[in-house]
C-alpha atoms as a PDB file:
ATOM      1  CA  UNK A   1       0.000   0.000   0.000  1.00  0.00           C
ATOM      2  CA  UNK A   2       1.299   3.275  -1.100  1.00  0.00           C
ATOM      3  CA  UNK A   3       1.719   5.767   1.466  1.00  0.00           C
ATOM      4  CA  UNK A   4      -0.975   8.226  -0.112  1.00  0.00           C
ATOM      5  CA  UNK A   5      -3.263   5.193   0.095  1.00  0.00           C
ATOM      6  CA  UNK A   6      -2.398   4.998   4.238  1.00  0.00           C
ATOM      7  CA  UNK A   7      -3.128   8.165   4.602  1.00  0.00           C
ATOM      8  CA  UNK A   8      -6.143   8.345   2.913  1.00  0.00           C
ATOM      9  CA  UNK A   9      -7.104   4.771   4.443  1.00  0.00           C
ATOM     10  CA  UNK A  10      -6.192   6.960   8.204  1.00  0.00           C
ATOM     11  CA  UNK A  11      -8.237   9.655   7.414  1.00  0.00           C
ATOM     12  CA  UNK A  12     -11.377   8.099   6.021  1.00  0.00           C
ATOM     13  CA  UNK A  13     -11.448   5.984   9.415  1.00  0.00           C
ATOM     14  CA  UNK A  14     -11.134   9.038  11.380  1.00  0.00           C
ATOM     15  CA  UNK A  15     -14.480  11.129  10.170  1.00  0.00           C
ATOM     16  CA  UNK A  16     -17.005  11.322  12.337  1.00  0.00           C
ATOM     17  CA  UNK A  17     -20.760  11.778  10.619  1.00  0.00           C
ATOM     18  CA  UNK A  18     -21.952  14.112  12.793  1.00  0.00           C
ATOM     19  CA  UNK A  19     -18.719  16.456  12.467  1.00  0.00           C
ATOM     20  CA  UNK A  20     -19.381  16.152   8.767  1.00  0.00           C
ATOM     21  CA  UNK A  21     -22.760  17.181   8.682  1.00  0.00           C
ATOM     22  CA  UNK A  22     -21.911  20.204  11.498  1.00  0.00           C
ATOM     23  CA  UNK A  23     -18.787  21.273   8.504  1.00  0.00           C
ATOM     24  CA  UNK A  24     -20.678  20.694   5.722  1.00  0.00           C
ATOM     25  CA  UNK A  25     -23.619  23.591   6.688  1.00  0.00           C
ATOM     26  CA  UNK A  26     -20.573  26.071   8.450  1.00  0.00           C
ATOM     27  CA  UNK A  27     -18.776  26.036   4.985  1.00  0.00           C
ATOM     28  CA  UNK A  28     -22.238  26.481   2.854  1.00  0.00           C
ATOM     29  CA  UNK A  29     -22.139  23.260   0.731  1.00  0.00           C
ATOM     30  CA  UNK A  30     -25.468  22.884  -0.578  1.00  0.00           C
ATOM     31  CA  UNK A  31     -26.339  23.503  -4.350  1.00  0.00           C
ATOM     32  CA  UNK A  32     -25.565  27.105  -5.528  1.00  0.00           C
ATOM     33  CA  UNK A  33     -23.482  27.879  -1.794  1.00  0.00           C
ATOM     34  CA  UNK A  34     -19.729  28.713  -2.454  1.00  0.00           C
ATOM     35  CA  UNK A  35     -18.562  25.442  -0.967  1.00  0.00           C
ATOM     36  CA  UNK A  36     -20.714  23.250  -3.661  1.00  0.00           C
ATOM     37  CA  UNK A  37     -19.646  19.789  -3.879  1.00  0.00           C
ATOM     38  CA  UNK A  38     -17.276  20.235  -1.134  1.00  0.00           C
ATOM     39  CA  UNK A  39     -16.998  16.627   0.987  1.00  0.00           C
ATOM     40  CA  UNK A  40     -16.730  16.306   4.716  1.00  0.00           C
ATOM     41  CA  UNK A  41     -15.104  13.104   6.465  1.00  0.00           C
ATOM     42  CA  UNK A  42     -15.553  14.883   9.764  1.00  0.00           C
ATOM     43  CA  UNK A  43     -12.447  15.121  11.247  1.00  0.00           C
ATOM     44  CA  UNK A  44     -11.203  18.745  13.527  1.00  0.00           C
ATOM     45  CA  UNK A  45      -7.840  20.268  12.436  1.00  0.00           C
ATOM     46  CA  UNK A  46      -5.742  19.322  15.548  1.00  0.00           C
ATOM     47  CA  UNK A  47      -6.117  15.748  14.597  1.00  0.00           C
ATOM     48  CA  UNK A  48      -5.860  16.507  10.581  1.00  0.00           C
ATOM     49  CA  UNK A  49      -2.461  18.360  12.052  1.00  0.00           C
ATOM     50  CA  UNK A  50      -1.125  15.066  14.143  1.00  0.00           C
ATOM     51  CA  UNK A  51      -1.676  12.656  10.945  1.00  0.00           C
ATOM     52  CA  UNK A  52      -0.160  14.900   8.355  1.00  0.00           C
ATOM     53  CA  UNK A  53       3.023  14.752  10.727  1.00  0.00           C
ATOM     54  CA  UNK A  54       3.228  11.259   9.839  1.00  0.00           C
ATOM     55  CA  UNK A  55       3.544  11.369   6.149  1.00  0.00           C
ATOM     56  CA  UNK A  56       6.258  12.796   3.813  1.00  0.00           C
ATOM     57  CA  UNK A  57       4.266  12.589   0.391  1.00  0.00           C
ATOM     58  CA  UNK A  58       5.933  12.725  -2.907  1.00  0.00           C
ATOM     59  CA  UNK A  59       4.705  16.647  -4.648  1.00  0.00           C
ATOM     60  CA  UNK A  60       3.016  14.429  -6.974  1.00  0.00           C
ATOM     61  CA  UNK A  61       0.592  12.689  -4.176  1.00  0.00           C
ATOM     62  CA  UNK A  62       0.323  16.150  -2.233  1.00  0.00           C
ATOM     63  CA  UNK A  63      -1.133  17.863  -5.602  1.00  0.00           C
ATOM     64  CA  UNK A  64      -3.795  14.589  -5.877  1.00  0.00           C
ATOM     65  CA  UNK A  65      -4.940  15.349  -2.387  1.00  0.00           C
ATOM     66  CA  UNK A  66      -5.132  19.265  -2.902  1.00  0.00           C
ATOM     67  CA  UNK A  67      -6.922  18.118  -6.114  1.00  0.00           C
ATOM     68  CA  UNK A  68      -9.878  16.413  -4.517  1.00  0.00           C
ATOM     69  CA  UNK A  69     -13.228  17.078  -3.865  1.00  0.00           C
ATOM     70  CA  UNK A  70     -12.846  15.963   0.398  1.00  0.00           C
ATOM     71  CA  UNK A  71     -11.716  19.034   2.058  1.00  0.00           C
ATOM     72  CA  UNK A  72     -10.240  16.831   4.965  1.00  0.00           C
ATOM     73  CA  UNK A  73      -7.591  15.377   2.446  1.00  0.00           C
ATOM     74  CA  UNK A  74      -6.849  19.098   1.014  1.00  0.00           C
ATOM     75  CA  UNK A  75      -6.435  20.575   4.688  1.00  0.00           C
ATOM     76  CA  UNK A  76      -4.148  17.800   5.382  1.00  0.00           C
ATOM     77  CA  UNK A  77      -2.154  17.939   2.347  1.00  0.00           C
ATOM     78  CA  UNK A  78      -1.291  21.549   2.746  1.00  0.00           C
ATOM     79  CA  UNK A  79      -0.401  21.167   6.411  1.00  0.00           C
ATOM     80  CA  UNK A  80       2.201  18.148   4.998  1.00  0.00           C
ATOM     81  CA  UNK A  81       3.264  21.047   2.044  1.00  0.00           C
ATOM     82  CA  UNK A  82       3.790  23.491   4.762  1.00  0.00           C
ATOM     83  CA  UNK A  83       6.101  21.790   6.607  1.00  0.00           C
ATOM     84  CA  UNK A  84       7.811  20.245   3.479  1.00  0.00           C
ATOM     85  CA  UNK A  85       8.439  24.170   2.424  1.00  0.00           C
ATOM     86  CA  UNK A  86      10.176  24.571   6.173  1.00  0.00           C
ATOM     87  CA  UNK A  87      12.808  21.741   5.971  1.00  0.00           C
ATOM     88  CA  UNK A  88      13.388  22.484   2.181  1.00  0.00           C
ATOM     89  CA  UNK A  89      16.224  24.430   0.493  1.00  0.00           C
ATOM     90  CA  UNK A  90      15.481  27.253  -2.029  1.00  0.00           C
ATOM     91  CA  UNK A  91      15.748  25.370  -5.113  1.00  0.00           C
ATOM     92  CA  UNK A  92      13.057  22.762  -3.551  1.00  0.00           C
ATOM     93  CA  UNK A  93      10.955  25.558  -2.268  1.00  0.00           C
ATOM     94  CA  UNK A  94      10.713  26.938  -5.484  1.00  0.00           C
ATOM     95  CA  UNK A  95       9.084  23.602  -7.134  1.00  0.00           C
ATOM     96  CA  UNK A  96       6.991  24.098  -4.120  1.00  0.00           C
ATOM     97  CA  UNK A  97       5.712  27.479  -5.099  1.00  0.00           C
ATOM     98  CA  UNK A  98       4.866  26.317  -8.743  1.00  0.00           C
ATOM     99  CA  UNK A  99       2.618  23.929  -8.106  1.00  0.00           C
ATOM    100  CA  UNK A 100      -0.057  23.925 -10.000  1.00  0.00           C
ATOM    101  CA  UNK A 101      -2.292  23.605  -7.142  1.00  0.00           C
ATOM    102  CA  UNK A 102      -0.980  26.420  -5.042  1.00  0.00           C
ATOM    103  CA  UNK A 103      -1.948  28.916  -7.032  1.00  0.00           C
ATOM    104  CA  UNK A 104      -5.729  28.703  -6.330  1.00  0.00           C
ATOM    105  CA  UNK A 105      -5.031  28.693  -2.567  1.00  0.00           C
ATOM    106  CA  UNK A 106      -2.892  31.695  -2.827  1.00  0.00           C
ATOM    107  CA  UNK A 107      -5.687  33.933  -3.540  1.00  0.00           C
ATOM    108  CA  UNK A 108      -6.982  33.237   0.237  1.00  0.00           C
ATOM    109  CA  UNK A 109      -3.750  33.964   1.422  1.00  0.00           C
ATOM    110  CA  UNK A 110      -3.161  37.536  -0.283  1.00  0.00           C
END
């Protein structure tokens, strides 16, 4: 099992329903709200935090995860990015920064 599919595996196992349901009306899901289509597994950031200090994804696997449709997998691959851009060097945080997928999460950052 590839280490994408463990974390995946950890995090689907994780949700809790109820969570899910509570996230999924905060962030306005429903049909026409600005978080349309957006999935819930349920799970609160300080845990989302613990697993993605278990994991050192490939940028590859990180950009599949920031890809999805299940916010829990996209909060948890940018918290794995993050520290990835701490421990790297400059020419490593520059393939960081042109990711294809960081440039729509840079407009909620500027």
């Amino acid at each position: 099992m590839t280490e994408l599919n463990k974390l995946k595996k950890e995090l689907n196992g994780l949700g809790s329903k109820k969570q899910a349901e509570i996230l999924s009306r905060f962030f306005k899901t429903g049909k026409g709200q600005y978080g349309e289509g957006d999935i819930f597994l349920g799970i609160k950031v300080p845990v989302q935090r613990e697993v993605a200090k278990k994991y050192d994804l490939s940028l590859s696997d990180i950009q599949k995860l920031i890809s999805s449709k299940i916010h829990d997998y996209r909060m948890v691959a940018l918290f794995i990015l993050i520290a990835k851009y701490k421990e790297s060097n400059k020419v490593e945080r520059k393939k960081i920064f042109k990711l294809n997928c960081i440039s729509k999460f840079l407009v909620f950052i500027i």
